[in-house]
Structures are given as C-alpha cells and as structure tokens.
Protein backbone atom coordinates (compact mmCIF):
# COMPACT_ATOMS: atom_id res chain seq x y z
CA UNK A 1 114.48 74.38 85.57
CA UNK A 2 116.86 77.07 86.58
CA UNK A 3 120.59 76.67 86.21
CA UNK A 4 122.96 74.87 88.92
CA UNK A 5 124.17 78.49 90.57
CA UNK A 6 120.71 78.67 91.92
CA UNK A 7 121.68 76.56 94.92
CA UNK A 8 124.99 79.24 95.02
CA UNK A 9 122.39 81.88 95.94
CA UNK A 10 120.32 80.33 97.83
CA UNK A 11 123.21 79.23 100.11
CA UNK A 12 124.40 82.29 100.41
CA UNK A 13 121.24 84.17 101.26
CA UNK A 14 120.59 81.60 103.69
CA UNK A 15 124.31 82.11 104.94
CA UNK A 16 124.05 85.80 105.38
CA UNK A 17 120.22 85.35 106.89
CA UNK A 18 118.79 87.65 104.19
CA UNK A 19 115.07 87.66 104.50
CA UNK A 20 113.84 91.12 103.63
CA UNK A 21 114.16 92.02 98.92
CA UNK A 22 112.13 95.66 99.07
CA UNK A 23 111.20 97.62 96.18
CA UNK A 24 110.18 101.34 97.59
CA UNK A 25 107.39 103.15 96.11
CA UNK A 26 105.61 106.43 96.04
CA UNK A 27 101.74 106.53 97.99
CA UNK A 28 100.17 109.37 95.44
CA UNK A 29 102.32 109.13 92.49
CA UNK A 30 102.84 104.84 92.35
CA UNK A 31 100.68 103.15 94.21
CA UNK A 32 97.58 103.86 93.01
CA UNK A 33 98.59 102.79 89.37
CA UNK A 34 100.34 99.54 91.18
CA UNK A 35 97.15 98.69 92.27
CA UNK A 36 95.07 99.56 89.30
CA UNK A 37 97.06 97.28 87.00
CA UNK A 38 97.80 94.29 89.93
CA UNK A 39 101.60 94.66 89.28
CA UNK A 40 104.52 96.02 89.56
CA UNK A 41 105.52 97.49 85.98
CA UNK A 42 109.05 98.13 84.43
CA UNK A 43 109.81 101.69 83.05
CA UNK A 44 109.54 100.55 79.53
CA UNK A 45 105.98 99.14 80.29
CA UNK A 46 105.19 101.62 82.01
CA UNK A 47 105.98 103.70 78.92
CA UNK A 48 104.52 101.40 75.94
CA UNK A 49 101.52 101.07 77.88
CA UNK A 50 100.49 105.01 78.67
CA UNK A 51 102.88 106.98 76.73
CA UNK A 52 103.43 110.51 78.03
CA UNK A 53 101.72 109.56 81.53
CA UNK A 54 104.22 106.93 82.23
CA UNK A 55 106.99 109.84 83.07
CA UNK A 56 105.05 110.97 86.09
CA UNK A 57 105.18 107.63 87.17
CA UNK A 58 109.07 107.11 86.68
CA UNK A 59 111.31 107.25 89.73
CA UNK A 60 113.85 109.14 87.97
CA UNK A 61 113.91 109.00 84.07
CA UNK A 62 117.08 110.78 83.53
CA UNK A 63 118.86 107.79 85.29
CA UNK A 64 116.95 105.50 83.29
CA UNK A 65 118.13 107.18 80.18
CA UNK A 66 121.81 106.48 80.64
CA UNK A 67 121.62 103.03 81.80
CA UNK A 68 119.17 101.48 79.07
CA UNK A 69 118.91 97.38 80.53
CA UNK A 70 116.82 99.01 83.59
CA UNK A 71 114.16 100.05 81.41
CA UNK A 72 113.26 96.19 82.12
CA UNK A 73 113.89 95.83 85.59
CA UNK A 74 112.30 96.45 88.52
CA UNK A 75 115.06 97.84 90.91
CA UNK A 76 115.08 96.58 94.53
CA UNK A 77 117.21 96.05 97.74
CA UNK A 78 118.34 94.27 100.22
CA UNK A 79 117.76 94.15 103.79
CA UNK A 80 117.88 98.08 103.86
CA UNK A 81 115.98 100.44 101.62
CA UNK A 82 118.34 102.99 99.37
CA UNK A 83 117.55 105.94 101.52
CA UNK A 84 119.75 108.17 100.04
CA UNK A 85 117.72 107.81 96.80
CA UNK A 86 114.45 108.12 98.33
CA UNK A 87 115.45 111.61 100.04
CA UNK A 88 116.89 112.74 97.11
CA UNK A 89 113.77 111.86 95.34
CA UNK A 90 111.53 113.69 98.05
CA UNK A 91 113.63 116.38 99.50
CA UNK A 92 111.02 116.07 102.32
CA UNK A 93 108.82 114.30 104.52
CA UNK A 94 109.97 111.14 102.34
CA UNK A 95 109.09 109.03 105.32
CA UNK A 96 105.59 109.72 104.92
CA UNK A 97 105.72 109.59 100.84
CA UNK A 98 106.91 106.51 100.58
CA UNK A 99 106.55 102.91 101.54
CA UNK A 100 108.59 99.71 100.94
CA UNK A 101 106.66 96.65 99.02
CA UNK A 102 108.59 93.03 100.61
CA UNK A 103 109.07 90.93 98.15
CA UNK A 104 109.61 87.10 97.73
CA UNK A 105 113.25 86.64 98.36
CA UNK A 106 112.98 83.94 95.95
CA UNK A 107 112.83 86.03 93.25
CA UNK A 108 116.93 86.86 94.04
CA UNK A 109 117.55 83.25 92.48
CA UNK A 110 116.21 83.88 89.05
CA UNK A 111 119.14 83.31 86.77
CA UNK A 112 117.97 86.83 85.44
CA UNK A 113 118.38 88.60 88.25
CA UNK A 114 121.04 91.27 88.46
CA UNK A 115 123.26 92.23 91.29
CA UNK A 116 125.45 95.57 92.11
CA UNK A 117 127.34 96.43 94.83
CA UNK A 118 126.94 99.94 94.20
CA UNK A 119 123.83 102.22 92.33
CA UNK A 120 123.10 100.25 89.15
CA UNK A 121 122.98 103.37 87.31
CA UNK A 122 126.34 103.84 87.90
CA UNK A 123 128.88 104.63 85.18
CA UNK A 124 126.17 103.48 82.51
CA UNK A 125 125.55 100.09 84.70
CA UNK A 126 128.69 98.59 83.88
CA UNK A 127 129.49 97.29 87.78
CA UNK A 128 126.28 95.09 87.14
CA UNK A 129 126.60 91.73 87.48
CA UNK A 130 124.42 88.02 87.40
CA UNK A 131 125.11 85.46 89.31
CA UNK A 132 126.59 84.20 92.87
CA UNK A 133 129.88 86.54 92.03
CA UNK A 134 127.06 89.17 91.45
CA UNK A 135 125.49 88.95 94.72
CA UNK A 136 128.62 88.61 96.68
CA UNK A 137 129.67 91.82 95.26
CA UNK A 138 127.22 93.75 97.45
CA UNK A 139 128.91 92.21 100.63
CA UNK A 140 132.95 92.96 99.71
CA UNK A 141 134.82 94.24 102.54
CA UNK A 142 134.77 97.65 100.40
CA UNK A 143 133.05 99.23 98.14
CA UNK A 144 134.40 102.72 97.48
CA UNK A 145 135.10 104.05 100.56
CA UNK A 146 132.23 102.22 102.37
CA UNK A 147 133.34 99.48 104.36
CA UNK A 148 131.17 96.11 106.21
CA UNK A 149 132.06 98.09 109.99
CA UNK A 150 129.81 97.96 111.94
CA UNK A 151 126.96 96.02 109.58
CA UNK A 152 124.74 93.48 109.90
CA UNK A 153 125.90 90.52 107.35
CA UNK A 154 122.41 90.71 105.53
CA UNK A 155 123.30 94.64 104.78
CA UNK A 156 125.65 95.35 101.96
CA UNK A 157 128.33 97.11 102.12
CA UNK A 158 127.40 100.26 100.08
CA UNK A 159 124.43 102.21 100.45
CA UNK A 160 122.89 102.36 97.48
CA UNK A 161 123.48 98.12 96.17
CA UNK A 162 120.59 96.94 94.29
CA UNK A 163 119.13 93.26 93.21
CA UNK A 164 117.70 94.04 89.74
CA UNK A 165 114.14 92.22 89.12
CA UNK A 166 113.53 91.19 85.35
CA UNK A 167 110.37 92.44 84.10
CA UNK A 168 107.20 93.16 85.47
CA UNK A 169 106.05 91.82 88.82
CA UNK A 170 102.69 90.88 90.06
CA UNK A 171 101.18 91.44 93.53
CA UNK A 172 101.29 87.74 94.09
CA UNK A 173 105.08 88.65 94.95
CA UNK A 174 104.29 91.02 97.70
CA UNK A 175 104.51 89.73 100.94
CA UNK A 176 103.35 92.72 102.95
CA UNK A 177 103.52 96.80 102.22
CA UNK A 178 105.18 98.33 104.93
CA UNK A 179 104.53 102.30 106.21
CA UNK A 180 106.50 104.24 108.53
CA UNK A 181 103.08 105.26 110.75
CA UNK A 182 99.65 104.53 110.98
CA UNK A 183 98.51 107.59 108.94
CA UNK A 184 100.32 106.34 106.09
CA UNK A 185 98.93 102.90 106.73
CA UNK A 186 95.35 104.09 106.88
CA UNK A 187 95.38 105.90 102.97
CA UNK A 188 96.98 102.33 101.99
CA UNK A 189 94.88 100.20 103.40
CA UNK A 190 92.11 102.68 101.89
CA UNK A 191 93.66 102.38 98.36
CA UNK A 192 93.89 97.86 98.52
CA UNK A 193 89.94 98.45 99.64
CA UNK A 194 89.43 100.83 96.86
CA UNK A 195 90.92 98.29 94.20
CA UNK A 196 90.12 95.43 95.43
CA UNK A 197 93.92 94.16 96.40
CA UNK A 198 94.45 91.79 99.14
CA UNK A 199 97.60 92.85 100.23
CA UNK A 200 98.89 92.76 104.21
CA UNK A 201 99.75 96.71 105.23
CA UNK A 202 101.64 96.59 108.32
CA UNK A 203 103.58 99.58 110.11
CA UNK A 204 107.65 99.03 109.84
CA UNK A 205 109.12 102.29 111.34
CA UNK A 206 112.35 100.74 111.62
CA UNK A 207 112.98 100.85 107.99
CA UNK A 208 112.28 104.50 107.57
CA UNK A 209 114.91 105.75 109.85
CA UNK A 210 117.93 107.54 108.84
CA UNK A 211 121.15 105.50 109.09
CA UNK A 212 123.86 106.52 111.62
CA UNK A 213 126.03 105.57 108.87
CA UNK A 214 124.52 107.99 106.82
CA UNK A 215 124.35 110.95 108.98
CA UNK A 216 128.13 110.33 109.91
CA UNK A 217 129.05 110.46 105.96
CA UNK A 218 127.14 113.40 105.69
C-alpha cells in the first residue's frame, strides 16, 4: 500500500493532463542489451552485472559519478524528451540514434520516485526532490531563467526536468517505442523479432523535433 500523497500525484498529473513518462535510448549502443536482458537496467546494474562493458552502455558516466543516488535510477521525462541532452550526447543525426521508450505514467506515483525541476545531475543532485512538492517543482513559474510562456501545462518549465525511476524496469512498463521515421522503425522492429520482445514500435516524429524554445535560447 503506498502512502496517502499518492492520490497528491495522481491529482495533479491528471490536473495538468500528463500522459506521456519517456525514457530515451540509444538503437546500436542500448537497445539491443534492453532487449537481451527484458529490462530496463540502472547504471549500477548495469555495472555489477558486466563490469567494464557496462561503460559503453552508460549515457554519460562522468555525470553519474558526481551525483551517486542515480546510479539506481532510471532517469526519465515528462511530456517532452531532454533534447538538449540527447544532442549533446550525439552531436549528430541524434534523431535517427535515438528513440523514446513510453512508459506507464503510473510509475510517477511510486513513493520512490524522484522529481527535479531542473537536470538531476545538477549541483551533485541536491534540487532533487520526492513527493507532490517534488513534482510541482518541474511546473514553477521559473526555473532559472526559463519561464511556463508559451507551454503546454503537461511540459515543465525547464528543459532538462526529470522524474527519477527507482531501480530497474521491465518491458512490461513499456507502452510503445517510438522512432522519428520509418527507417529507424524498421531496425527496431527487426531487433523485438530478433529477441523475441513484444513491444508496439510506432513512428512519433513529433517528439524528435527541435524546440522553438530551444533554438531561440540558442
């Protein structure tokens, strides 16, 4: 049974009409060893279970190394990928790289689910927070010098907020995989036939375009 502030966040996702919790991940690098092992792994699984291979699989370990309690989180967000991260983590072509795993929005009430209203990383993850206060933190009127104009309600308010999953998470939480084209949605549909996942691949392009927002901060 999970604690009363569960209804808290479920009224307020329901509130702000947020239906989308995506955790991005890398076609040649990630998904193939997603799919081998039927979840989603932390970075310290990742880690105890293949040792020196794990740190090709790592998003970005140095980031990991200064902000220790997301060794055991899965790091995801809301309504909106983090784009800036995925670019900076590509440098090219990321549209084509990458792909964004939907995941059960229920998994935003777990009472060990952390919230941030900017990266989690940030400042050694001490703007991290759990709770109702935690998830209304990504929606503030401003964060830094990002402010809600112009945004949907269901978007935070800074870029780069992220819902922090507790451990590791099996493909029973994936709703659907989306892909920015149908070339990317061929070799991932080719990779669930190849292991033997039964997981919906559909083609989102809306979620792999670059923000106005973005391109005006730029």
């Amino acid at each position: 049974m999970w604690p009363f502030g569960k209804a808290d966040i479920a009224h307020e996702l329901k509130r702000r009409k947020i239906d989308l919790l995506l955790h991005s991940t890398h076609v040649s690098i990630n998904l193939p060893q997603i799919f081998e092992d039927g979840f989603i792994d932390t970075a310290r699984g990742l880690r105890s279970r293949l040792g020196a291979k794990a740190e090709r699989l790592l998003h970005d370990p140095r980031r990991l190394e200064k902000f220790v309690v997301g060794l055991d989180y899965i790091n995801c967000s809301i309504t909106t990928p983090n784009f800036e991260l995925l670019y900076a983590r590509s440098k090219s072509a990321w549209q084509t790289e990458w792909v964004h795993f939907v995941l059960d929005t229920k998994l935003l009430e777990h009472p060990d689910t952390l919230f941030c209203p900017v990266s989690a990383a940030q400042d050694y993850g001490q703007h991290v927070q759990y709770g109702i206060a935690g998830l209304q933190s990504m929606f503030a009127e401003q964060v830094e010098t990002w402010t809600r104009t112009g945004l949907h309600k269901s978007e935070p308010t800074h870029p780069q907020a992220e819902a922090l999953v507790k451990s590791r998470l099996s493909l029973d939480n994936v709703t659907e995989i989306l892909t920015a084209n149908g070339q990317v949605a061929t070799e991932v549909e080719r990779l669930t036939a190849f292991y033997h996942r039964n997981v919906r691949v559909k083609i989102g392009p809306k979620l792999f375009l670059w923000p106005k927002r973005l391109k005006k901060k730029a």
